[in-house]
C-alpha atoms as a PDB file:
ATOM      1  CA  UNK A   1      -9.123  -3.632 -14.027  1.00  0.00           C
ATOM      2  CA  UNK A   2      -5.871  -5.322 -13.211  1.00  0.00           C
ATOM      3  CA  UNK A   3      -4.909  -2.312 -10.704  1.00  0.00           C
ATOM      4  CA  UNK A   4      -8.292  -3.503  -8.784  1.00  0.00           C
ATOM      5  CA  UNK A   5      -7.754  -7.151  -8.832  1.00  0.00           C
ATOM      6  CA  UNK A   6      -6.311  -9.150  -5.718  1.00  0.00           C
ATOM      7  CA  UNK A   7      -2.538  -9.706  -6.454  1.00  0.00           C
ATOM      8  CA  UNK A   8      -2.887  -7.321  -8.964  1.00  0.00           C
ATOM      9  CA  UNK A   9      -0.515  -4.372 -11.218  1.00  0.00           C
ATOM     10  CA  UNK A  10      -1.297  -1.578  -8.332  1.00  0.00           C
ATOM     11  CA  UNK A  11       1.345  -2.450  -5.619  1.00  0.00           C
ATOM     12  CA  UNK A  12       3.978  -2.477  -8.261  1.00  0.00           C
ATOM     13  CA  UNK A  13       3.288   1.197  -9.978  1.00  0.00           C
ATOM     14  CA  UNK A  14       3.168   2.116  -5.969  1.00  0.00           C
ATOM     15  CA  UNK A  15       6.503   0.799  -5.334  1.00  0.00           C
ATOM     16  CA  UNK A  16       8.122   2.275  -8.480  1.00  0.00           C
ATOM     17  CA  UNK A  17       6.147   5.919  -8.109  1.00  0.00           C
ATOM     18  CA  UNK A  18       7.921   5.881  -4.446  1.00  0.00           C
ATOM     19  CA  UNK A  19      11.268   4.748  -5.604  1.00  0.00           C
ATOM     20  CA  UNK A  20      10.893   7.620  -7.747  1.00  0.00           C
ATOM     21  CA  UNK A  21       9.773  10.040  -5.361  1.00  0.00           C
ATOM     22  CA  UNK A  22      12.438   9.106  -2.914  1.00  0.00           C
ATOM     23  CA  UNK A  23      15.610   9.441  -5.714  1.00  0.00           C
ATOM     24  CA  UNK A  24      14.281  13.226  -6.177  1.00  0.00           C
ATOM     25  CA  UNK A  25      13.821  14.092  -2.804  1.00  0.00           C
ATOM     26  CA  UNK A  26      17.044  12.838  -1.698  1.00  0.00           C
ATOM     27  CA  UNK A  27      18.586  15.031  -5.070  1.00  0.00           C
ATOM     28  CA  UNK A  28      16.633  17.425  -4.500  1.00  0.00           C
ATOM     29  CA  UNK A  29      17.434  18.251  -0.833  1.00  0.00           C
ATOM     30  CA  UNK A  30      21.179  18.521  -2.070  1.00  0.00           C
ATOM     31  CA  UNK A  31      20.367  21.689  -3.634  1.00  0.00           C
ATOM     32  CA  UNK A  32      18.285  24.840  -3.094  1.00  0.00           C
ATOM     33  CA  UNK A  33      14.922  25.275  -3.988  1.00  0.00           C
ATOM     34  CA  UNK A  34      14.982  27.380  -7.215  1.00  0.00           C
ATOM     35  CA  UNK A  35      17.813  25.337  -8.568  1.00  0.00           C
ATOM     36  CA  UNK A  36      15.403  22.207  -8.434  1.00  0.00           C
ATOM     37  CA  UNK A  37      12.669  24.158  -9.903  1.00  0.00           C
ATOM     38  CA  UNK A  38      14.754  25.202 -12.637  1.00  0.00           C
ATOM     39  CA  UNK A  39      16.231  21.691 -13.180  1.00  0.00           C
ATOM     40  CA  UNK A  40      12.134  20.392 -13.438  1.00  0.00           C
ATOM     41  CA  UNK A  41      10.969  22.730 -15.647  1.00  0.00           C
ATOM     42  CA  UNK A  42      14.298  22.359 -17.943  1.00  0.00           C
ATOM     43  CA  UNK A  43      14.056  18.468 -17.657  1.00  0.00           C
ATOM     44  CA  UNK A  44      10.083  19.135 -18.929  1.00  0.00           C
ATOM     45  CA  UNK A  45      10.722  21.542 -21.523  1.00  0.00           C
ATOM     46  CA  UNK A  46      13.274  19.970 -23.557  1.00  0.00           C
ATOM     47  CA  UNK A  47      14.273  22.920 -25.045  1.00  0.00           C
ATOM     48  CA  UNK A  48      10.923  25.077 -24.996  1.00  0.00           C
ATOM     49  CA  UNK A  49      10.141  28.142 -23.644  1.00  0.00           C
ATOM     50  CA  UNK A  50       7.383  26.815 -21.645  1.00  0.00           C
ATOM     51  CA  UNK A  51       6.017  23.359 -20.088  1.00  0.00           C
ATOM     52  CA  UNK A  52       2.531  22.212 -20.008  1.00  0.00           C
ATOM     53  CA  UNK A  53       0.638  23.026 -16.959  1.00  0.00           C
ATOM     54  CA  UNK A  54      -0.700  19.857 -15.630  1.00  0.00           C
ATOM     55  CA  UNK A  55       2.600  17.722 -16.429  1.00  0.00           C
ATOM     56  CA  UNK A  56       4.163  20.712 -14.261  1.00  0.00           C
ATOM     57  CA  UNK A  57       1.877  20.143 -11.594  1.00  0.00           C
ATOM     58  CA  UNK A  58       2.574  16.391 -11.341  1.00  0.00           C
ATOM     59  CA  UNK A  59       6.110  16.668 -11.429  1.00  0.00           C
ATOM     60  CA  UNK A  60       5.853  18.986  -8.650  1.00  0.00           C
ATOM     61  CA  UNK A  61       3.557  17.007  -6.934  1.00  0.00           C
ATOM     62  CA  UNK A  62       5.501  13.964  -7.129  1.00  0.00           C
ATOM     63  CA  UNK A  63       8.702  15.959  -5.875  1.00  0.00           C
ATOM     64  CA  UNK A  64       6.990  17.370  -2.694  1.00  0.00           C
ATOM     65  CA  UNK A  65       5.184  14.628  -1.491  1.00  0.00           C
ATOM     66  CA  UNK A  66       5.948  14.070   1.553  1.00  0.00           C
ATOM     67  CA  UNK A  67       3.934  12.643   4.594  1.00  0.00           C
ATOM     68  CA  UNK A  68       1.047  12.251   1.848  1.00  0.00           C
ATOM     69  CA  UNK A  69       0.578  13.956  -1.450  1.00  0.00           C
ATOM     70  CA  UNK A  70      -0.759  17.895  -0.770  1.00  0.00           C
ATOM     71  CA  UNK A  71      -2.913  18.280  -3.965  1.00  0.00           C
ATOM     72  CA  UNK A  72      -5.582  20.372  -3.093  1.00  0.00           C
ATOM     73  CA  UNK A  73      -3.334  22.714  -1.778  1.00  0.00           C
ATOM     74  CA  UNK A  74      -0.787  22.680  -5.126  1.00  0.00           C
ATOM     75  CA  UNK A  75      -4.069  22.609  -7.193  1.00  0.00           C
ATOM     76  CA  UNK A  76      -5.164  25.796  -5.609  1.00  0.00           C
ATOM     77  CA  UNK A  77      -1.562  27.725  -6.654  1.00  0.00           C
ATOM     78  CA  UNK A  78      -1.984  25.765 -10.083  1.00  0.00           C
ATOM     79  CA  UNK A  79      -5.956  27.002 -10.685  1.00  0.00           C
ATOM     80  CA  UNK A  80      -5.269  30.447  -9.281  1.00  0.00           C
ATOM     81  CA  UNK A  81      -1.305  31.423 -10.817  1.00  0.00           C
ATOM     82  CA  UNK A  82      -1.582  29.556 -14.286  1.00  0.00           C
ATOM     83  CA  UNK A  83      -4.607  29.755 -15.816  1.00  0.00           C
ATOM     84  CA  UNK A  84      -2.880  29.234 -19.431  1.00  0.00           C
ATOM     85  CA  UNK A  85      -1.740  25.605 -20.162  1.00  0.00           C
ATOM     86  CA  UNK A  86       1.365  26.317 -21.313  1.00  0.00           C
ATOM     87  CA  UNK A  87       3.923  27.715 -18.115  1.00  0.00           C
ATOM     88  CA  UNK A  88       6.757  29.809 -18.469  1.00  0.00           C
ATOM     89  CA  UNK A  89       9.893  29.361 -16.470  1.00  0.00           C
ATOM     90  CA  UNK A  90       9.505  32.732 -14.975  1.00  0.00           C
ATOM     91  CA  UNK A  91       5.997  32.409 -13.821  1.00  0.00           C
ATOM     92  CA  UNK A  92       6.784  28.931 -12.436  1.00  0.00           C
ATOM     93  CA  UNK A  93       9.348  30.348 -10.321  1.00  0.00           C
ATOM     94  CA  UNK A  94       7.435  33.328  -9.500  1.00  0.00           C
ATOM     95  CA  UNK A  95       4.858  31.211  -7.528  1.00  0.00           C
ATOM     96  CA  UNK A  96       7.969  29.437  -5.781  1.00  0.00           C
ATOM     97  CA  UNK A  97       6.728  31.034  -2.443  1.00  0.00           C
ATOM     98  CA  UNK A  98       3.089  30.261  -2.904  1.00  0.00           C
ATOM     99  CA  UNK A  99       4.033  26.530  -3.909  1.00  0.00           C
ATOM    100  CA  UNK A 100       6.512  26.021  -0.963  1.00  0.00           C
ATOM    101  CA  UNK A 101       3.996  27.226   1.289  1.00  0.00           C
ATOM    102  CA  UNK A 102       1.310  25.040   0.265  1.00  0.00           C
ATOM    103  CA  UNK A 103       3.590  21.736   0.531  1.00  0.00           C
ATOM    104  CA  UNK A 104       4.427  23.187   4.046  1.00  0.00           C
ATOM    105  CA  UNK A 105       8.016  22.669   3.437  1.00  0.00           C
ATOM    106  CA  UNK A 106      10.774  25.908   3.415  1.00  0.00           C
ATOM    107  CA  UNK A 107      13.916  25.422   1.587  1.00  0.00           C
ATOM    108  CA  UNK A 108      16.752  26.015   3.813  1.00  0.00           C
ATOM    109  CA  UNK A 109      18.528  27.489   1.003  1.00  0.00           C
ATOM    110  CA  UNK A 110      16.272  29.492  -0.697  1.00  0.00           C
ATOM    111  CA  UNK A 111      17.394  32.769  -0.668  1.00  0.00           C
ATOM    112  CA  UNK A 112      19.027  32.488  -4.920  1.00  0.00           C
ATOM    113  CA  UNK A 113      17.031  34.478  -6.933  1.00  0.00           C
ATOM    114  CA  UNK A 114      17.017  33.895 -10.818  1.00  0.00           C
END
């Protein structure tokens, strides 16, 4: 696999997943937490009522990495609050507690409610 070889593909899909990952988190932190939430689901549904799962769960997981990625932890809220694949926006910010908590971050600003 090229990702494997010396000099290979991996360092570059690094450097572009943490380009990534920084944009959002500096965006991110200039709003409060359910407004992000809402903005990542919206930006995943294009338009539908729900989002899958799993491309939920990556989204979020690239957003709150921080200080490594916490996937067991997000996996756990994932496995336990959405047992459907498909995710409404109202049950994705109904776990908004249970998610925060399990990145260990708090929004300083999270007091809007839907």
């Amino acid at each position: 696999h090229l990702e494997q070889e010396p000099g290979g593909a991996k360092h570059l899909w690094e450097e572009k997943a943490q380009i990534v990952h920084d944009i959002l988190t500096t965006i991110a932190k200039q709003t409060s937490t359910p407004d992000v939430m809402r903005s990542m689901f919206r930006s995943l549904a294009k338009g539908s009522s729900t989002v899958d799962r799993d491309d939920l769960r990556y989204a979020l997981k690239l957003l709150l990495a921080s200080d490594g990625l916490h996937d067991e932890r997000i996996d756990r809220v994932f496995e336990k609050e959405f047992p459907e694949k498909a995710v409404t926006m109202e049950a994705f910010l109904g776990v908004r507690a249970e998610i925060l908590q399990a990145a260990l971050i708090r929004g300083e600003y999270d007091t809007y409610l839907p």
